[in-house]
Protein backbone atom coordinates (compact mmCIF):
# COMPACT_ATOMS: atom_id res chain seq x y z
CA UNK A 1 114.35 100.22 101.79
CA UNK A 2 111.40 102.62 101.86
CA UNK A 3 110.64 105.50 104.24
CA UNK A 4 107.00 106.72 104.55
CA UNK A 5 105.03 109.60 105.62
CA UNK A 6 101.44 110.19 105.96
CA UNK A 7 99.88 113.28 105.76
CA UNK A 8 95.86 114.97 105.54
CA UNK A 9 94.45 113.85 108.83
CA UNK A 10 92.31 115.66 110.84
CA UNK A 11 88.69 116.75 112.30
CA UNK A 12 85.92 116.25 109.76
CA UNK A 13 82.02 115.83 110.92
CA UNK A 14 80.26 112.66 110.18
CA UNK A 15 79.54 112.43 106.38
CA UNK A 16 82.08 114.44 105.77
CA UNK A 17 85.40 113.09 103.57
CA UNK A 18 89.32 113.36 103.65
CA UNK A 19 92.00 112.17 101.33
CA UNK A 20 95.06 110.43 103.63
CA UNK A 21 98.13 110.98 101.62
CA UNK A 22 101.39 108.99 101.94
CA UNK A 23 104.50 109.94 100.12
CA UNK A 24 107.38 107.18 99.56
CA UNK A 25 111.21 107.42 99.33
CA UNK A 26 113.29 105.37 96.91
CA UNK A 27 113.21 105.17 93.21
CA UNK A 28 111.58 101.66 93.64
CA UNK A 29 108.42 102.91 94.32
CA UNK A 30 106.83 100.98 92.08
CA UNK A 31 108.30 97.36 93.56
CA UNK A 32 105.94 97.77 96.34
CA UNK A 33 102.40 96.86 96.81
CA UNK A 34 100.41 99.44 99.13
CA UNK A 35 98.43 99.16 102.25
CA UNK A 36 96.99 101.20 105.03
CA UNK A 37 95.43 100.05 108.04
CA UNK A 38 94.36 101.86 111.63
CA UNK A 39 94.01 102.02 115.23
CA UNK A 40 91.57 103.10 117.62
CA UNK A 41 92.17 103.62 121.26
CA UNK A 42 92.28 100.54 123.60
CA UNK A 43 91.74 98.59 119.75
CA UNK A 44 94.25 96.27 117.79
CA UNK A 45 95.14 97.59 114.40
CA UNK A 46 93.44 96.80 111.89
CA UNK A 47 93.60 96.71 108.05
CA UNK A 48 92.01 98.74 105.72
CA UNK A 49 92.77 98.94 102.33
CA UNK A 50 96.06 97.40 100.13
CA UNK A 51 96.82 98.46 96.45
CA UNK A 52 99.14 96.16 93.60
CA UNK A 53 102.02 97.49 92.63
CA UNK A 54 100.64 98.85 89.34
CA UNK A 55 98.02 100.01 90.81
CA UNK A 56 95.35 97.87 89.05
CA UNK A 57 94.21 95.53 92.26
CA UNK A 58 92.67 96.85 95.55
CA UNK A 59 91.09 95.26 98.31
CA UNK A 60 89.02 96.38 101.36
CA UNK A 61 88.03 95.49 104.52
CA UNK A 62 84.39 94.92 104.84
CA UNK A 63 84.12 97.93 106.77
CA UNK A 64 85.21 100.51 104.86
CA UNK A 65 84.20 99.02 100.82
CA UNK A 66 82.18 101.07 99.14
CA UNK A 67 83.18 104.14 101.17
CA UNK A 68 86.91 104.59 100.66
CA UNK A 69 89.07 104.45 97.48
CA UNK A 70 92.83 103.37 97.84
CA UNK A 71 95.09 104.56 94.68
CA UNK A 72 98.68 105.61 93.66
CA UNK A 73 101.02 107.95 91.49
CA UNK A 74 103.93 105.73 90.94
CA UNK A 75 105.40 108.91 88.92
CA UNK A 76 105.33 110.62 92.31
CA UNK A 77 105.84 107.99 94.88
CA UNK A 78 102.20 108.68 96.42
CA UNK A 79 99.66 106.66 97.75
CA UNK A 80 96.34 107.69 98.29
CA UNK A 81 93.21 106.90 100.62
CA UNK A 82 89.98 108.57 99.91
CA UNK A 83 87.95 107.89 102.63
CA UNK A 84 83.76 109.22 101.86
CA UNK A 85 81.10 109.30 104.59
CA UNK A 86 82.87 109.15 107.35
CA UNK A 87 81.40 108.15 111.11
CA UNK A 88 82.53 108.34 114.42
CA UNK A 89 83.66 104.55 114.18
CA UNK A 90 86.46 105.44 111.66
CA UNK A 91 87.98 107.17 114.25
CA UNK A 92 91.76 106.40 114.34
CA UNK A 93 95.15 106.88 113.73
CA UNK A 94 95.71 105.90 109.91
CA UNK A 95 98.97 104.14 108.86
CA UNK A 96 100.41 103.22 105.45
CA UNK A 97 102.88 100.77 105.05
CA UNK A 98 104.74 98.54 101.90
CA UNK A 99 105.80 95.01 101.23
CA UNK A 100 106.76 93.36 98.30
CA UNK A 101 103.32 91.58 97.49
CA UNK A 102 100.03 92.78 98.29
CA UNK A 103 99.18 89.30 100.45
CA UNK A 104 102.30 90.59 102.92
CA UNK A 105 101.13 94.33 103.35
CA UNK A 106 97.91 93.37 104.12
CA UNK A 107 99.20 90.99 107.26
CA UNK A 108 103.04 91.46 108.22
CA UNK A 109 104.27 94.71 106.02
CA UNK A 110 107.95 95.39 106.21
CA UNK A 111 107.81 99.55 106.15
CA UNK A 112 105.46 101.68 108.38
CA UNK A 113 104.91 105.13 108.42
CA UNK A 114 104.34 107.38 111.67
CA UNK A 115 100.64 107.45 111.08
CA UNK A 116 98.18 110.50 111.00
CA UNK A 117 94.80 110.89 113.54
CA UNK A 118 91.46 111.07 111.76
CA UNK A 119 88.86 112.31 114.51
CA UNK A 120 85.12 112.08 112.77
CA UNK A 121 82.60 114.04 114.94
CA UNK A 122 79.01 112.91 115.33
């Protein structure tokens, strides 16, 4: 069982960067792999980044690689999303959320958080 909650959204101006923050509950952190994905208006939601449970594997969606960095603190339950020249198409509310394999969080995760709106301003 794992409770999440995202935090560091907000208003940045194209080019600009943010760090999305999610902190986890449970002392089996660690047993998790890591993902977070988003949602525009009127769009489906979509994936963006997942992290291993150690912390060693990440993978991106095509549309965000080379721009955002996914990582964790497994000493403080945290999960992080860098996200570096930002445009008006990132636009969204972010979510993270945690399954037991990174394959599962990328597609059907078990835990969401609440999500937090990134607005990128041309």
């Amino acid at each position: 069982q794992v409770s999440l909650v995202e935090s560091g959204g907000g208003l940045v101006q194209a080019g600009g960067s943010l760090r999305l923050s999610c902190a986890a509950s449970g002392r089996t952190f660690g047993s998790y792999a890591m993902g977070w994905f988003r949602q525009a208006p009127g769009k489906e939601r979509e994936f963006v980044a997942r992290i291993s449970r150690s912390g060693g594997a990440t993978y991106y969606a095509d549309s965000v690689k080379g721009r955002f960095t996914v990582s964790r603190d497994n000493a403080k339950n945290t999960v992080y999303l860098q996200m570096n020249s930002l445009n008006p198409e990132d636009t969204a509310i972010y979510y993270c959320a945690a399954d037991t394999s990174p394959a599962l969080v990328a597609r059907t995760p078990a835990y969401w958080g609440q999500g937090t709106q990134v607005t990128v301003s041309s």
